[in-house]
N, C-alpha and C. Protein backbone atom coordinates (compact mmCIF):
# COMPACT_ATOMS: atom_id res chain seq x y z
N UNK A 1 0.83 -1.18 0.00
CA UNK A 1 0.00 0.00 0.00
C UNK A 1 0.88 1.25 0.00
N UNK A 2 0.37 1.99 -0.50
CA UNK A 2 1.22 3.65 -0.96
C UNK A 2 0.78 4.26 0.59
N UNK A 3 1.66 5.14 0.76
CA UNK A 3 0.99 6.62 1.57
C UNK A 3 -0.09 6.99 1.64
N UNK A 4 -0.82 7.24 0.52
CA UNK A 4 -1.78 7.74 0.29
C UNK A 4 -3.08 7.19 0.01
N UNK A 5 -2.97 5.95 0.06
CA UNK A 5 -3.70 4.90 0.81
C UNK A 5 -4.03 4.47 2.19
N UNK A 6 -2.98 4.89 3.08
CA UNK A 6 -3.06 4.54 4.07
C UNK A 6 -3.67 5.93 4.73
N UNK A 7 -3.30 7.49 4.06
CA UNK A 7 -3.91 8.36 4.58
C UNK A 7 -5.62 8.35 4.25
N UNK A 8 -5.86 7.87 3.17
CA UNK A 8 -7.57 7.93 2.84
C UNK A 8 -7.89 6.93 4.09
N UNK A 9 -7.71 5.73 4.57
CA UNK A 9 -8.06 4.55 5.20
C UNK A 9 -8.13 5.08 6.94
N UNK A 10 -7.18 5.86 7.22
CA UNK A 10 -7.05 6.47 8.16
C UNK A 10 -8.28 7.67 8.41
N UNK A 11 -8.35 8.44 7.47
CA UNK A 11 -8.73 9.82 7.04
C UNK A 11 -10.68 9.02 7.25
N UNK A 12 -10.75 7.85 6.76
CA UNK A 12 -12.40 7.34 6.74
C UNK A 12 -12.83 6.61 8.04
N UNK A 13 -11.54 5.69 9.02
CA UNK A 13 -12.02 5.64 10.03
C UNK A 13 -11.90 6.74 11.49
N UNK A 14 -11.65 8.08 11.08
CA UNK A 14 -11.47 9.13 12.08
C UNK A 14 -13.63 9.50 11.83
N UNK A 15 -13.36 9.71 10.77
CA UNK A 15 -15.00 10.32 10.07
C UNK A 15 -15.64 9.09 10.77
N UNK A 16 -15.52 7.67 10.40
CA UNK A 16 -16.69 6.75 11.07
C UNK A 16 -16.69 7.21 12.55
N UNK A 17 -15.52 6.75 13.19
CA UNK A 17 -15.62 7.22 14.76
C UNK A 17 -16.10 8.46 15.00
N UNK A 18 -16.17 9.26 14.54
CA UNK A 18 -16.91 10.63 14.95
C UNK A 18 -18.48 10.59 15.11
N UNK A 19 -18.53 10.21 13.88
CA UNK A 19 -20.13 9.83 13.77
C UNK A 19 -20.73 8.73 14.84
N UNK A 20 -19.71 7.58 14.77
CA UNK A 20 -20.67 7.08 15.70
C UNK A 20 -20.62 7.78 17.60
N UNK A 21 -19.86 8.55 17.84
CA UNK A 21 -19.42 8.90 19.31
C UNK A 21 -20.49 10.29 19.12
N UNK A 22 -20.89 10.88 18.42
CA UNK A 22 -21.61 12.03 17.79
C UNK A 22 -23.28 11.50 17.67
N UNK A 23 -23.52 10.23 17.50
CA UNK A 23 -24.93 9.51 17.42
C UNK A 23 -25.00 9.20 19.10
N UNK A 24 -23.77 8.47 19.61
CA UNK A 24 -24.07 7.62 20.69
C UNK A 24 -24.38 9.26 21.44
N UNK A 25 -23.79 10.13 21.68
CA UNK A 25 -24.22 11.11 22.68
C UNK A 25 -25.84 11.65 22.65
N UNK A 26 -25.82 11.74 21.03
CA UNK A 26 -27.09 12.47 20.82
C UNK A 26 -28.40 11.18 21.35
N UNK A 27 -27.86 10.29 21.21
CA UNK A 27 -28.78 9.37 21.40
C UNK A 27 -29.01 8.94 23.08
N UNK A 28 -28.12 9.64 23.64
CA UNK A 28 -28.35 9.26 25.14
C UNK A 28 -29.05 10.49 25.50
N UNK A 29 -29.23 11.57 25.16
CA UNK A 29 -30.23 12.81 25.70
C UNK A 29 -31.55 12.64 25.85
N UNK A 30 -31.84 11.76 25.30
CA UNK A 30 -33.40 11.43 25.51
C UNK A 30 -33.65 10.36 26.93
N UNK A 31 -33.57 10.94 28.22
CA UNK A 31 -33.80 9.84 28.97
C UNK A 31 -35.10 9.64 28.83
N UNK A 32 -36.22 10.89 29.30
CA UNK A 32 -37.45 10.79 29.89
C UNK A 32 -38.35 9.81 28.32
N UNK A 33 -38.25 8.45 29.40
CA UNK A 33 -39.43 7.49 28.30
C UNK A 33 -40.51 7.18 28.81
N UNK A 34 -41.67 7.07 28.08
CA UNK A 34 -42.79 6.13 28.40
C UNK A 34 -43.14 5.02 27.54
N UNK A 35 -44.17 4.45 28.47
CA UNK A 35 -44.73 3.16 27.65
C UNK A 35 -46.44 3.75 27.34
N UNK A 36 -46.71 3.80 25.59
CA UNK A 36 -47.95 3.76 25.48
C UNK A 36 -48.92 2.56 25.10
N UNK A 37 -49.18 2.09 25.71
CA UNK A 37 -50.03 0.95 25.51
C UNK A 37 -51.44 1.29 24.26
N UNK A 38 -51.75 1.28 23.38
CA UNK A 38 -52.47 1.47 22.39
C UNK A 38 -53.75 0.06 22.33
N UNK A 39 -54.74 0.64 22.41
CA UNK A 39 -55.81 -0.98 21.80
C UNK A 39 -56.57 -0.20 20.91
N UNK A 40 -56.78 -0.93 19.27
CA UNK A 40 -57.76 -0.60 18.63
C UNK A 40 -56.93 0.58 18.15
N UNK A 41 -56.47 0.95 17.99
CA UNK A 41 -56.04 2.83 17.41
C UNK A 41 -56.24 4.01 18.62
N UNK A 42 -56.54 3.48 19.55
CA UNK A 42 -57.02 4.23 20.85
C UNK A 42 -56.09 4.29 21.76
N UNK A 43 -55.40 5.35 22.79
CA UNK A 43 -54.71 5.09 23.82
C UNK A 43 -55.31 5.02 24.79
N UNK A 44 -54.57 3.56 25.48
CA UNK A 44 -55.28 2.78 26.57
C UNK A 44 -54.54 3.30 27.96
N UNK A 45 -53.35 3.54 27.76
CA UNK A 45 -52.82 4.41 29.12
C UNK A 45 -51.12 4.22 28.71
N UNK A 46 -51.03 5.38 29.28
CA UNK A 46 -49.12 6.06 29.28
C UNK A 46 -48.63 6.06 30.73
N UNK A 47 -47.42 5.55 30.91
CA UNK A 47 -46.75 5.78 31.93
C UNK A 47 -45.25 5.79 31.75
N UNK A 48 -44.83 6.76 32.48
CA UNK A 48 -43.36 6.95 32.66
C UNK A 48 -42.37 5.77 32.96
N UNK A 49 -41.27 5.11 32.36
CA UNK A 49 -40.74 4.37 32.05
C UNK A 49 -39.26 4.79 32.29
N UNK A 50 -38.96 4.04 33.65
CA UNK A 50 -37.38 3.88 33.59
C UNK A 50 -37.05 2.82 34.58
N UNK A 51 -35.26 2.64 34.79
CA UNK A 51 -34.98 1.31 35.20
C UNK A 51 -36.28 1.13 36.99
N UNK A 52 -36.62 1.97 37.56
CA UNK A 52 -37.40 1.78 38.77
C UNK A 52 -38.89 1.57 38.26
N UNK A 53 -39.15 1.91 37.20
CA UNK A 53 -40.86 1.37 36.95
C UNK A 53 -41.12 -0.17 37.66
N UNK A 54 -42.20 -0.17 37.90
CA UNK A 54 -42.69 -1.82 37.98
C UNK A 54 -44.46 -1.73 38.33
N UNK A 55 -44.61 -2.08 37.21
CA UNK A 55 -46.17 -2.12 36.65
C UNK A 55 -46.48 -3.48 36.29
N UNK A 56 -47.86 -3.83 36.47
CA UNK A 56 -48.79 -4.87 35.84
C UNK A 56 -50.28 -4.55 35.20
N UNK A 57 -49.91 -4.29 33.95
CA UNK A 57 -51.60 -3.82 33.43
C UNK A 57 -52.10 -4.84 32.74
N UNK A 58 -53.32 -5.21 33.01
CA UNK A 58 -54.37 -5.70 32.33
C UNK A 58 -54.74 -4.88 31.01
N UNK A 59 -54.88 -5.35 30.19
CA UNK A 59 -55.56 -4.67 29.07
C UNK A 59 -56.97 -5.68 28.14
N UNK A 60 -57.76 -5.60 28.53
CA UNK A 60 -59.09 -5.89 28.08
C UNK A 60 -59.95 -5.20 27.02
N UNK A 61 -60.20 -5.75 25.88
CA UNK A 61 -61.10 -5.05 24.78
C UNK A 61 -61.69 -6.54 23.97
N UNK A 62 -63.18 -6.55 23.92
CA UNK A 62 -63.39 -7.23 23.54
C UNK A 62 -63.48 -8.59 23.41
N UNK A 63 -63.61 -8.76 25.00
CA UNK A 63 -63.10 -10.28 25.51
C UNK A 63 -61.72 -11.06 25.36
N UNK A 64 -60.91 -10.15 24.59
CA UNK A 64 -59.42 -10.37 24.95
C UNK A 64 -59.29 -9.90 25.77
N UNK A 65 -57.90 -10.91 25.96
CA UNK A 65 -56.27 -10.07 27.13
C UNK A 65 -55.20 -10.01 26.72
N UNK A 66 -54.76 -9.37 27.66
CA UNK A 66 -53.44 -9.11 27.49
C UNK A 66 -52.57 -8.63 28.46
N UNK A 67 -52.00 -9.13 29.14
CA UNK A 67 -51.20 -8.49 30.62
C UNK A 67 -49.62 -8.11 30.18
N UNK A 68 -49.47 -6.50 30.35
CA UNK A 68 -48.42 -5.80 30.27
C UNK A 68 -47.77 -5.80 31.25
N UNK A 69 -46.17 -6.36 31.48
CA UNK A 69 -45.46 -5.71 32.59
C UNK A 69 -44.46 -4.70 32.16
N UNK A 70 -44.32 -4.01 33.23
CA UNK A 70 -42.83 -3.19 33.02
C UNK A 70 -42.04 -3.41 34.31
N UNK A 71 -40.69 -4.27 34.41
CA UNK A 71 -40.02 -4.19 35.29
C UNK A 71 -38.80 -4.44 35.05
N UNK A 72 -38.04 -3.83 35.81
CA UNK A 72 -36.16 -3.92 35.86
C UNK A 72 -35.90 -3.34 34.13
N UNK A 73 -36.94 -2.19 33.99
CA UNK A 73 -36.39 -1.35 32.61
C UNK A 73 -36.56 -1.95 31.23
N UNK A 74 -37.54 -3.09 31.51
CA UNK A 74 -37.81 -3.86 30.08
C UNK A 74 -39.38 -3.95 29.93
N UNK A 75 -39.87 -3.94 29.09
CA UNK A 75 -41.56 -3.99 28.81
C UNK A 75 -41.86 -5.61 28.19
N UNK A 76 -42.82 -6.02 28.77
CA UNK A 76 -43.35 -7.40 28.19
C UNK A 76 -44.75 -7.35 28.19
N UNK A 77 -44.89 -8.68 26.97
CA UNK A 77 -46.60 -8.84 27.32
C UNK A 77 -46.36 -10.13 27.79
N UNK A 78 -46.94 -10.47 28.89
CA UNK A 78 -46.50 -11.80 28.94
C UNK A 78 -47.31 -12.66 29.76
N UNK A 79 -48.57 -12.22 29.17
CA UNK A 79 -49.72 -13.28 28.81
C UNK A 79 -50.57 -12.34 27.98
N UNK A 80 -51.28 -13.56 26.88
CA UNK A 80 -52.46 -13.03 25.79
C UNK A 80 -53.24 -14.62 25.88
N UNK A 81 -54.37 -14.18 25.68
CA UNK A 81 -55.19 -15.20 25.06
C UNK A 81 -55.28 -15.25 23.70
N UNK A 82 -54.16 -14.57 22.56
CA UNK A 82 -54.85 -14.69 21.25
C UNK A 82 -54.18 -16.28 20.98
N UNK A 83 -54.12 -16.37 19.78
CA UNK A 83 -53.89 -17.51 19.28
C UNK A 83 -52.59 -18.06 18.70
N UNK A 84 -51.96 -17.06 18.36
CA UNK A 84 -50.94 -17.43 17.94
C UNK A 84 -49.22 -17.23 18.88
N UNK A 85 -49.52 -16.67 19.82
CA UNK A 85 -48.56 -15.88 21.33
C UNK A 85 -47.76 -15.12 20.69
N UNK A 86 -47.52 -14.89 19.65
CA UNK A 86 -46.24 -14.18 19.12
C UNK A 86 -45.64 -12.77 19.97
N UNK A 87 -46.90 -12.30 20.65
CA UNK A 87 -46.53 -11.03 21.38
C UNK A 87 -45.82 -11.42 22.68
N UNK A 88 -46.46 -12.90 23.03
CA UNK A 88 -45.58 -13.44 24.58
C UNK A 88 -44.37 -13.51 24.22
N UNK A 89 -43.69 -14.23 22.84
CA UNK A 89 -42.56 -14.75 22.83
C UNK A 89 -41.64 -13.46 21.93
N UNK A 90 -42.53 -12.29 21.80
CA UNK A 90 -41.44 -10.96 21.41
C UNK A 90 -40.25 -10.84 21.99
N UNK A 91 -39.23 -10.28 22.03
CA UNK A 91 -38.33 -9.69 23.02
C UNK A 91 -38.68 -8.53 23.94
N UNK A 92 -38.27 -8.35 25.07
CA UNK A 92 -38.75 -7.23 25.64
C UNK A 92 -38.37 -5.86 25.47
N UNK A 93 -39.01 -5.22 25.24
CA UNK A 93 -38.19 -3.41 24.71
C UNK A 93 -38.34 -2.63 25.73
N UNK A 94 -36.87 -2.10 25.51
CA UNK A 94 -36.54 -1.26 26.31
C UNK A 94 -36.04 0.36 25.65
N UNK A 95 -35.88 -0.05 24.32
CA UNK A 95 -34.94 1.24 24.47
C UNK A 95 -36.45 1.97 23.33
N UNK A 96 -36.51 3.72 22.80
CA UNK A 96 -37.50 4.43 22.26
C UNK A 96 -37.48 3.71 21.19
N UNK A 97 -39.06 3.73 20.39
CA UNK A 97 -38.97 3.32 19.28
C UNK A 97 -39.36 1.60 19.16
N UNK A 98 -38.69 0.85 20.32
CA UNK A 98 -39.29 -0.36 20.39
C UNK A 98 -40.68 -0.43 20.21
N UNK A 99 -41.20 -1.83 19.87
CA UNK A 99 -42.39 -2.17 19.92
C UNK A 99 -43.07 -3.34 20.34
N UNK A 100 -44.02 -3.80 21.10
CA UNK A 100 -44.61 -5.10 21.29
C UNK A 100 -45.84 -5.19 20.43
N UNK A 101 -46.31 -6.10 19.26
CA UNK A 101 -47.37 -5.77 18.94
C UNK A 101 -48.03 -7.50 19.24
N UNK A 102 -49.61 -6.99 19.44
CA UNK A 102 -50.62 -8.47 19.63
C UNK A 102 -51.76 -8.05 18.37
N UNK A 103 -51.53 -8.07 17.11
CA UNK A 103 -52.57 -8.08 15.95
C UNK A 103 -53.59 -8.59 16.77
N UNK A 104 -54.40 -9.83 16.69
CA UNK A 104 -55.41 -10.61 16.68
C UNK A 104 -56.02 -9.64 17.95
N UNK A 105 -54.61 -9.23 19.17
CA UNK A 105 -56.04 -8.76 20.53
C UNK A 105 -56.40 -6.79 19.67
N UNK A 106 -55.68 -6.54 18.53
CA UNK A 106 -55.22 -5.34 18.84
C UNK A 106 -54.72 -4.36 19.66
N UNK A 107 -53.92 -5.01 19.88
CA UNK A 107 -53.13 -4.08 21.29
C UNK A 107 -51.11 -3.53 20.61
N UNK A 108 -50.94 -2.65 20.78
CA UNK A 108 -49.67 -2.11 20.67
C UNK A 108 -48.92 -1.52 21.65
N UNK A 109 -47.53 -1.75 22.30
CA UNK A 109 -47.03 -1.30 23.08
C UNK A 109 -46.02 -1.08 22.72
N UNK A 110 -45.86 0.32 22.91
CA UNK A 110 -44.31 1.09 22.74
C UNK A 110 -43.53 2.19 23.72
N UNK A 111 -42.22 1.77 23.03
CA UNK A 111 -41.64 2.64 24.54
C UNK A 111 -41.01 3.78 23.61
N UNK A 112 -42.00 4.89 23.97
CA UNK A 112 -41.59 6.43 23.56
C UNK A 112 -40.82 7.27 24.37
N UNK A 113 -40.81 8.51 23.19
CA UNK A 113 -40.62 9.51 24.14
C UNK A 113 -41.29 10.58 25.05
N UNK A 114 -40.76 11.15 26.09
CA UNK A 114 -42.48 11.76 26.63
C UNK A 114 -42.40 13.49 25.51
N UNK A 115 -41.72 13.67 24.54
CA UNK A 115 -41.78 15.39 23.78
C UNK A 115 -42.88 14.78 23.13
């Protein structure tokens, strides 16, 4: 490799590292989160979301269920009566932007921001 190879190669991972140390900051300013629990297109209830939450909601529409927890900073559904569990066996979200969804109960849970 020439000089001037090694200066472009150099010169592109200074620019990657910036960007990502420049995302990771911007991306930690957002502490204040919530969880909106959604049924039907409707909001079913919001609450403030961080590592001390610890909640158990029921969510009922239509002779479904669905039991929401939030604890130790992670959101679950983790019980439904629909049919297929896919929302039990989701991963749990924690960070904005996540999502839990249960199609069949219509229910959506996400962990926002509170702006």
């Amino acid at each position: 490799m020439k000089k001037k190879d090694l200066i472009l190669i150099g010169s592109i991972l200074i620019i990657a590292m910036v960007g990502l140390l420049i995302s990771y900051i911007y991306g930690q300013t957002d502490k204040e989160l919530k969880v909106v629990i959604t049924v039907n297109g409707e909001i079913y209830r919001e609450i403030p979301f961080d590592e001390t939450t610890n909640e158990k909601i029921t969510v009922e529409y239509e002779g479904n269920l669905n039991i929401v927890e939030i604890k130790e900073g992670h959101v679950v559904i983790s019980e439904a009566n629909c049919p297929d569990q896919i929302c039990v066996h989701t991963s749990p979200a924690d960070e904005k932007g996540e999502m839990i969804v249960c199609l069949p109960n219509k229910v959506i849970v996400e962990v926002t921001s509170n702006e």
